[in-house]
Protein backbone atom coordinates (compact mmCIF):
# COMPACT_ATOMS: atom_id res chain seq x y z
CA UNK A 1 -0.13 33.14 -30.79
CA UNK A 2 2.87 35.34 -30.24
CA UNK A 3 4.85 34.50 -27.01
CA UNK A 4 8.19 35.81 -24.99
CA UNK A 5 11.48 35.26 -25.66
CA UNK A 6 12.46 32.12 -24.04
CA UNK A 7 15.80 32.23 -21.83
CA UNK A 8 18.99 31.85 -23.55
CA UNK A 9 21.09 28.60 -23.60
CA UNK A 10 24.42 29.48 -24.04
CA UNK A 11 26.58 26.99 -25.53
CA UNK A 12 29.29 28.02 -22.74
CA UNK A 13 27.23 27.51 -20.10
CA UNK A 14 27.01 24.99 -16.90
CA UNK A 15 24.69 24.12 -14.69
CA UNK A 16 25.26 27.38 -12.56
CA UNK A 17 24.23 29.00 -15.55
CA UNK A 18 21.14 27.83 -15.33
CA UNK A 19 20.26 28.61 -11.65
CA UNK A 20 18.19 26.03 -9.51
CA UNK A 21 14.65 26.25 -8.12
CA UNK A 22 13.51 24.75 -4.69
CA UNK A 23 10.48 23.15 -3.84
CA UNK A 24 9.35 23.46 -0.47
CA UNK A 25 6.33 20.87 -0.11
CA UNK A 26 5.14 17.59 0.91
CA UNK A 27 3.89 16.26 4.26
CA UNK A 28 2.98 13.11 6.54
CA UNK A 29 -0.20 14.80 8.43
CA UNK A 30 -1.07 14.14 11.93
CA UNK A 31 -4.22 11.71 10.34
CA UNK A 32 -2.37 9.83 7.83
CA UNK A 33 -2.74 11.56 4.81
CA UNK A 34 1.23 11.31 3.18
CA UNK A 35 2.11 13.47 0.08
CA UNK A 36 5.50 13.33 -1.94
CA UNK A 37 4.51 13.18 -5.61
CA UNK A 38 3.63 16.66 -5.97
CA UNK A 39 6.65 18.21 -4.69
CA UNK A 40 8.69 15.50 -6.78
CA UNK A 41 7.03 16.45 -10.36
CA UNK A 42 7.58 19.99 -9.74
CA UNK A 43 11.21 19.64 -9.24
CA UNK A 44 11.52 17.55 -12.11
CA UNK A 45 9.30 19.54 -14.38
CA UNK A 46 11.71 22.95 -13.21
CA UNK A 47 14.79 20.63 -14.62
CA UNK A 48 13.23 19.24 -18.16
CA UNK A 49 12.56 22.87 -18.64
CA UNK A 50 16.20 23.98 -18.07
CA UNK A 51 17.20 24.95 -14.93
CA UNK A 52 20.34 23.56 -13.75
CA UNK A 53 19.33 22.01 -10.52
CA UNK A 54 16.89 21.23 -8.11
CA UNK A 55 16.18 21.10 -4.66
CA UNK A 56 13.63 18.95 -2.35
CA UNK A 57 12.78 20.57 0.93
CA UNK A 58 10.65 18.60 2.59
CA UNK A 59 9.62 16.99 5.82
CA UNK A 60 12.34 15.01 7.20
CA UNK A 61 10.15 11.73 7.29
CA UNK A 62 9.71 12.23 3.73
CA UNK A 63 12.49 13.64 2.28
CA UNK A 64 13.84 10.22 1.39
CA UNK A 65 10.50 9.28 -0.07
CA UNK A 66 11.03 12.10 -2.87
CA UNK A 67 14.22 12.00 -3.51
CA UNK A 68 13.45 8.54 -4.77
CA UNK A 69 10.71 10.25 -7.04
CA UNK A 70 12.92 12.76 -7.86
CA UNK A 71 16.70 11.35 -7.78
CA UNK A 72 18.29 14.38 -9.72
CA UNK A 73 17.36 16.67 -7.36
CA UNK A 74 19.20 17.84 -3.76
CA UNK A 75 16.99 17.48 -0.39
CA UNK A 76 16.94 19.25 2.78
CA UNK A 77 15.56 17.91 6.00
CA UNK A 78 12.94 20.48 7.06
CA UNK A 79 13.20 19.61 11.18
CA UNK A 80 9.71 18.20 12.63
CA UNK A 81 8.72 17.93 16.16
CA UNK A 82 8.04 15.00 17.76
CA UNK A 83 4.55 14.42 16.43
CA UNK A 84 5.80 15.21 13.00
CA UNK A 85 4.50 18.70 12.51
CA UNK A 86 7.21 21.15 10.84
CA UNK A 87 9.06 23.47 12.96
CA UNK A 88 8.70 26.69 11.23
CA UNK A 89 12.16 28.42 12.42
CA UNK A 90 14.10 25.36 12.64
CA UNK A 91 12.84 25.00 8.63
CA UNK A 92 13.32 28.31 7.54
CA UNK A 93 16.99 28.04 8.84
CA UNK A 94 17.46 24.84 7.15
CA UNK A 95 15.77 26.38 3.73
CA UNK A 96 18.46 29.73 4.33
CA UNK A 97 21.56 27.61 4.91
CA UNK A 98 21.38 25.26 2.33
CA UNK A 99 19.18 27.31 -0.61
CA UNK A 100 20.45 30.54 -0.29
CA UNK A 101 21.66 30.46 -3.64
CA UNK A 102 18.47 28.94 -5.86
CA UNK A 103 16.84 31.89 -8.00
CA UNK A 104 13.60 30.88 -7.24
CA UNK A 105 11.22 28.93 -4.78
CA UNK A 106 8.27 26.56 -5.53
CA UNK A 107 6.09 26.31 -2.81
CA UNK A 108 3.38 24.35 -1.90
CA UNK A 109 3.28 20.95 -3.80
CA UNK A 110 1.51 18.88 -1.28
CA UNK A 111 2.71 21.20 1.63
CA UNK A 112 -0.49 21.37 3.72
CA UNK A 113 -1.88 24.36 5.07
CA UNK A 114 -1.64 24.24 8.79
CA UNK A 115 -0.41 27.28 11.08
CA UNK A 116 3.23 25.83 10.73
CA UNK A 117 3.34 25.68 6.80
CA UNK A 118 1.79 29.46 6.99
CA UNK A 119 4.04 31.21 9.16
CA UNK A 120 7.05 29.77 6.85
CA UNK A 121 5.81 31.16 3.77
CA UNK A 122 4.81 34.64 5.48
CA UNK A 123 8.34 34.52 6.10
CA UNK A 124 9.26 33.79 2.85
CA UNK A 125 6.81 36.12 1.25
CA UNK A 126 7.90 39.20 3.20
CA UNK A 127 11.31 38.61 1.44
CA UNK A 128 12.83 40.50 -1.95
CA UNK A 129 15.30 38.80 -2.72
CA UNK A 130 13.85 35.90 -5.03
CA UNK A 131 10.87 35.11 -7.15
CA UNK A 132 8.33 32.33 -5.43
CA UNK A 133 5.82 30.49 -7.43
CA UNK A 134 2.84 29.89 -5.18
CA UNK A 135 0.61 26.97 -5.50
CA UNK A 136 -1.99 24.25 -4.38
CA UNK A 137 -1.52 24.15 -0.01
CA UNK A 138 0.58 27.58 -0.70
CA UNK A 139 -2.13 29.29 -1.82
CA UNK A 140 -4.57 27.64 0.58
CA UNK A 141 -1.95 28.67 3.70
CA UNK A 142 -1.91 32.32 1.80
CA UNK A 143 -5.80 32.82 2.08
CA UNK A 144 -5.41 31.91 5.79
CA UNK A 145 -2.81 34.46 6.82
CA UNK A 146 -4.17 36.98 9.25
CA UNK A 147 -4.30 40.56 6.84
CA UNK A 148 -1.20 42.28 9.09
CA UNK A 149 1.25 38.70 7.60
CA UNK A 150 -0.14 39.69 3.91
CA UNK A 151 3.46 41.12 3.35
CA UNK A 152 4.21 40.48 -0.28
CA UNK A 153 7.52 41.69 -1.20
CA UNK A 154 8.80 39.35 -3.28
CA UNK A 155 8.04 38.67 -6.89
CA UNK A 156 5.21 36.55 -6.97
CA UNK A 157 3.41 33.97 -9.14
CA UNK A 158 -0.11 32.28 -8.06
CA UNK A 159 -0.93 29.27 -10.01
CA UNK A 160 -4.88 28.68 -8.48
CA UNK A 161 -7.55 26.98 -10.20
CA UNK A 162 -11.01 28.61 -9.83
CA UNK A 163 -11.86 27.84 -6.91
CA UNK A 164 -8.45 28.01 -4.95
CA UNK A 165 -8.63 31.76 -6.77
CA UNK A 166 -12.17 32.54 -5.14
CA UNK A 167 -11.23 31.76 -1.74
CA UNK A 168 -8.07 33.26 -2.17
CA UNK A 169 -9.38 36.98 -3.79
CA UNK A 170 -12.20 36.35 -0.70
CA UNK A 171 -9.21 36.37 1.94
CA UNK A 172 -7.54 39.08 0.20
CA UNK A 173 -10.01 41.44 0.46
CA UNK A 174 -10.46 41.98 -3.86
CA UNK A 175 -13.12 41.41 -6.10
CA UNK A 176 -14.27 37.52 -6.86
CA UNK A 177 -15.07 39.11 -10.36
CA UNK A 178 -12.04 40.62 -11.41
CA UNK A 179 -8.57 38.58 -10.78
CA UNK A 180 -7.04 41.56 -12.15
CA UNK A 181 -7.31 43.47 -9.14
CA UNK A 182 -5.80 41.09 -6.99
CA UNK A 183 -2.80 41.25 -9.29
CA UNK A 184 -2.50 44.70 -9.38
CA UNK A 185 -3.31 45.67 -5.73
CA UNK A 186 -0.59 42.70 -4.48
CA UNK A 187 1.75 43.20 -7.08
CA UNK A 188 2.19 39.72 -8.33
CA UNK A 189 1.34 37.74 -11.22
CA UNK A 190 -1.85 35.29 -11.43
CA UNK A 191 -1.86 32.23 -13.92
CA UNK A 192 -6.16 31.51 -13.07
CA UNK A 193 -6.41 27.59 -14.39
CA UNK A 194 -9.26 26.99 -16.11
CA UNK A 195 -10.44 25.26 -20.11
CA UNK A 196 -8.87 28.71 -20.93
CA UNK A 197 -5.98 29.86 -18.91
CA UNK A 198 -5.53 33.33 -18.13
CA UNK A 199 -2.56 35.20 -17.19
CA UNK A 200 -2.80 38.51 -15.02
CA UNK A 201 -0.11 41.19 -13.76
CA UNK A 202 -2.57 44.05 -13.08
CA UNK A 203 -2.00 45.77 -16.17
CA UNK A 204 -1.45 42.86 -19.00
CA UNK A 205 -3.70 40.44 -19.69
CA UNK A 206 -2.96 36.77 -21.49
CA UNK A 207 -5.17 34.15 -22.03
CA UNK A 208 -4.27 30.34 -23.34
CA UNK A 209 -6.75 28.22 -24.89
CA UNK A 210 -4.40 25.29 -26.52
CA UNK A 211 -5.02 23.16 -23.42
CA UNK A 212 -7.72 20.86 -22.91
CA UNK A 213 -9.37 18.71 -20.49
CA UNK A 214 -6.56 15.90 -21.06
CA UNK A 215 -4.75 18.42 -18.23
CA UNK A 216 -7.58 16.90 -16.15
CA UNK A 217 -5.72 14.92 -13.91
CA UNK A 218 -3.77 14.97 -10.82
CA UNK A 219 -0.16 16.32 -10.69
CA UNK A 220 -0.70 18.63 -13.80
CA UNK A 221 -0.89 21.90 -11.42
CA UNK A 222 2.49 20.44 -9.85
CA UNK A 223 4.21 20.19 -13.09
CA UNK A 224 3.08 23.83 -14.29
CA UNK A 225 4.32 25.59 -11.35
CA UNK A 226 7.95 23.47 -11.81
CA UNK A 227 7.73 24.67 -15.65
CA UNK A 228 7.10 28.14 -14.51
CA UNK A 229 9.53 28.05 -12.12
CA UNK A 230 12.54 26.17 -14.49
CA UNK A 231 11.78 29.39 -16.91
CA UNK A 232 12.73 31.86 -14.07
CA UNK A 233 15.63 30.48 -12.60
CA UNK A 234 17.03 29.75 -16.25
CA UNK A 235 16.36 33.51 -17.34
CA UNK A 236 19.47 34.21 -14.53
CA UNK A 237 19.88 37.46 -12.41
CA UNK A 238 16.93 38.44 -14.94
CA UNK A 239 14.30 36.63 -13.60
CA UNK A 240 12.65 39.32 -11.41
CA UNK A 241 11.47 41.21 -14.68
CA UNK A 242 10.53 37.73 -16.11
CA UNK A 243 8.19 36.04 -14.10
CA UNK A 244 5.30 37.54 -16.44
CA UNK A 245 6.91 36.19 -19.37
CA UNK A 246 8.07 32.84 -17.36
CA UNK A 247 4.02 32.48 -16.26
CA UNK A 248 2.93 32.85 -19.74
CA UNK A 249 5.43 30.38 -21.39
CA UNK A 250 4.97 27.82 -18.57
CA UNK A 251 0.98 27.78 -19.40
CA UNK A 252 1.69 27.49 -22.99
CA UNK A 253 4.48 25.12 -22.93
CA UNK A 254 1.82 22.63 -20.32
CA UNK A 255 -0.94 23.73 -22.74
CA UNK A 256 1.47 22.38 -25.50
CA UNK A 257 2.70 19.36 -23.87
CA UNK A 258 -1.11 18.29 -22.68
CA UNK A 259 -2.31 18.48 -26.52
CA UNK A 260 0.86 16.80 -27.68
CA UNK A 261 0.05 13.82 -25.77
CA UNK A 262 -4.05 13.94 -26.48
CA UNK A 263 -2.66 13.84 -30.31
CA UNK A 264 -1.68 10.51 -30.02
CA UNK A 265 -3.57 8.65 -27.35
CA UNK A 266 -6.76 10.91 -26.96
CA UNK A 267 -7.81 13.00 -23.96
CA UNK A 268 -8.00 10.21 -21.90
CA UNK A 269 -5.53 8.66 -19.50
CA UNK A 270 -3.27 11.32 -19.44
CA UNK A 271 -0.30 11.29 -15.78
CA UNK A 272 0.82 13.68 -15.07
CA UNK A 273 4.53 11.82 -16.18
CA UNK A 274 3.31 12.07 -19.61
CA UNK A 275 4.12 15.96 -19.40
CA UNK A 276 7.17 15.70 -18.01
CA UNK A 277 8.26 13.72 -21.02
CA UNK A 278 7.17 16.54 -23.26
CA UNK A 279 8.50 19.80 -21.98
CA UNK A 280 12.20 19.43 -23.87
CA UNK A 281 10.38 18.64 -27.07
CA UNK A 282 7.89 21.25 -27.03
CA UNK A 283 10.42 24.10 -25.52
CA UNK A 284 12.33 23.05 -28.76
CA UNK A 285 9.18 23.75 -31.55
CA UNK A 286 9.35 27.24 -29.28
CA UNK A 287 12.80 27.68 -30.48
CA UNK A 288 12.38 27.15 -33.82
């Protein structure tokens, strides 16, 4: 299949060139439940496929825990309360001060969905000034934003799987049946995961079929939306108009990587570390 132009590498260029992406994700919930893989793959998927550098904002009593996952990246402390529950202003503040300068945000790896995690991406959301990727708990805090906090203004990608996409087109007021609309009436651009991905801005249309069910496994959403998002930052002061093509080369390029690996040890078994080993080596065939 035919597929965009993939961003330039020039050989002059450093790793400002290159732009970074931030994750915003992970959690310690109130019950136990601790997540700091997800946010961890994505940042490391966004830097094997070429962004310059990455940033972990996260919980402050997990920070540490990803940065271990994830030592090439940068972290920032998102300030909980004393029960450990993210202070929405206190992290926005944090996220403005110290990744004011990344061309694009990842959000949602293992974020949660509570009322604190939602009011800090309708702030985020309501912003134009960057492209955010939108995934897993972001999507899930997304569908429960009150209608008057469904701002979108900036550039958007949504990377659900089925049924993150039905409860999501059900909170957004659109029709189950046709993801298109929701693209088209919110203005953003939906990857829908499924055996055949599809890619939607409200007007084009692209679907994927390379990958198969070896993506099965947990931590393969994470690493697409860091793919996706290591394609916008790297296509620079660009990326706005890109995020279509970024969303379309990030499903291929996971597609790619997941059938790569299923060549030589069968669709079984696959972690979601096996991808990240693939991305450079697949982005190069792309070159060729």
């Amino acid at each position: 299949m035919s597929f965009p132009a993939l961003p330039q590498r020039p050989e002059d260029g450093h790793k400002g060139t290159f732009g970074s992406v931030c994750v915003i994700g992970g959690q310690r919930s109130e019950d136990g439940l601790v997540m700091v893989g997800a946010p961890a793959l994505t940042a490391i998927a966004a830097m094997r496929s070429g962004c310059g550098m990455s940033i972990l904002a996260m919980p402050q009593p997990v920070l540490q825990a990803g940065l271990l996952s994830a030592p090439h990246s940068i972290g920032i402390e998102l300030p909980v309360d004393d029960v450990g529950r993210i202070i929405p202003s206190s992290a926005i503040e944090a996220i403005d001060r110290h990744a004011n300068g990344c061309r694009c945000l990842a959000i949602g790896p293992g974020f949660g969905c509570g009322w604190e995690q939602q009011q800090i991406i309708a702030t985020l959301i309501a912003r134009d000034d960057r492209p955010i990727i939108l995934d897993a708990d972001g999507l899930n805090a997304l569908a429960l934003l009150p209608s008057a906090q469904l701002d979108l203004r900036a550039p958007i990608v949504m990377t659900p799987h089925v049924g993150e996409y039905r409860r999501l087109a059900k909170a957004m007021g659109t029709n189950i049946e046709s993801p298109e609309e929701l693209a088209q009436v919110y203005g953003c651009v939906l990857v829908l995961k499924s055996d055949t991905t599809q890619v939607f801005d409200g007007v084009r249309t692209t679907k994927i079929t390379e990958g198969g069910v070896e993506l099965a496994t947990g931590g393969s959403g994470d690493v697409l939306t860091g793919i996706i998002a290591g394609l916008v930052a790297g296509y620079g002061i660009a990326g706005v108009s890109h995020v279509y093509d970024a969303a379309v080369l990030g499903a291929i390029i996971h597609a790619r990587c997941g059938k790569s690996f299923a060549s030589e040890h069968g669709n079984t078994g696959m972690l979601a570390t096996d991808l990240l080993k693939r991305i450079p080596d697949v982005i190069a065939t792309l070159r060729t």
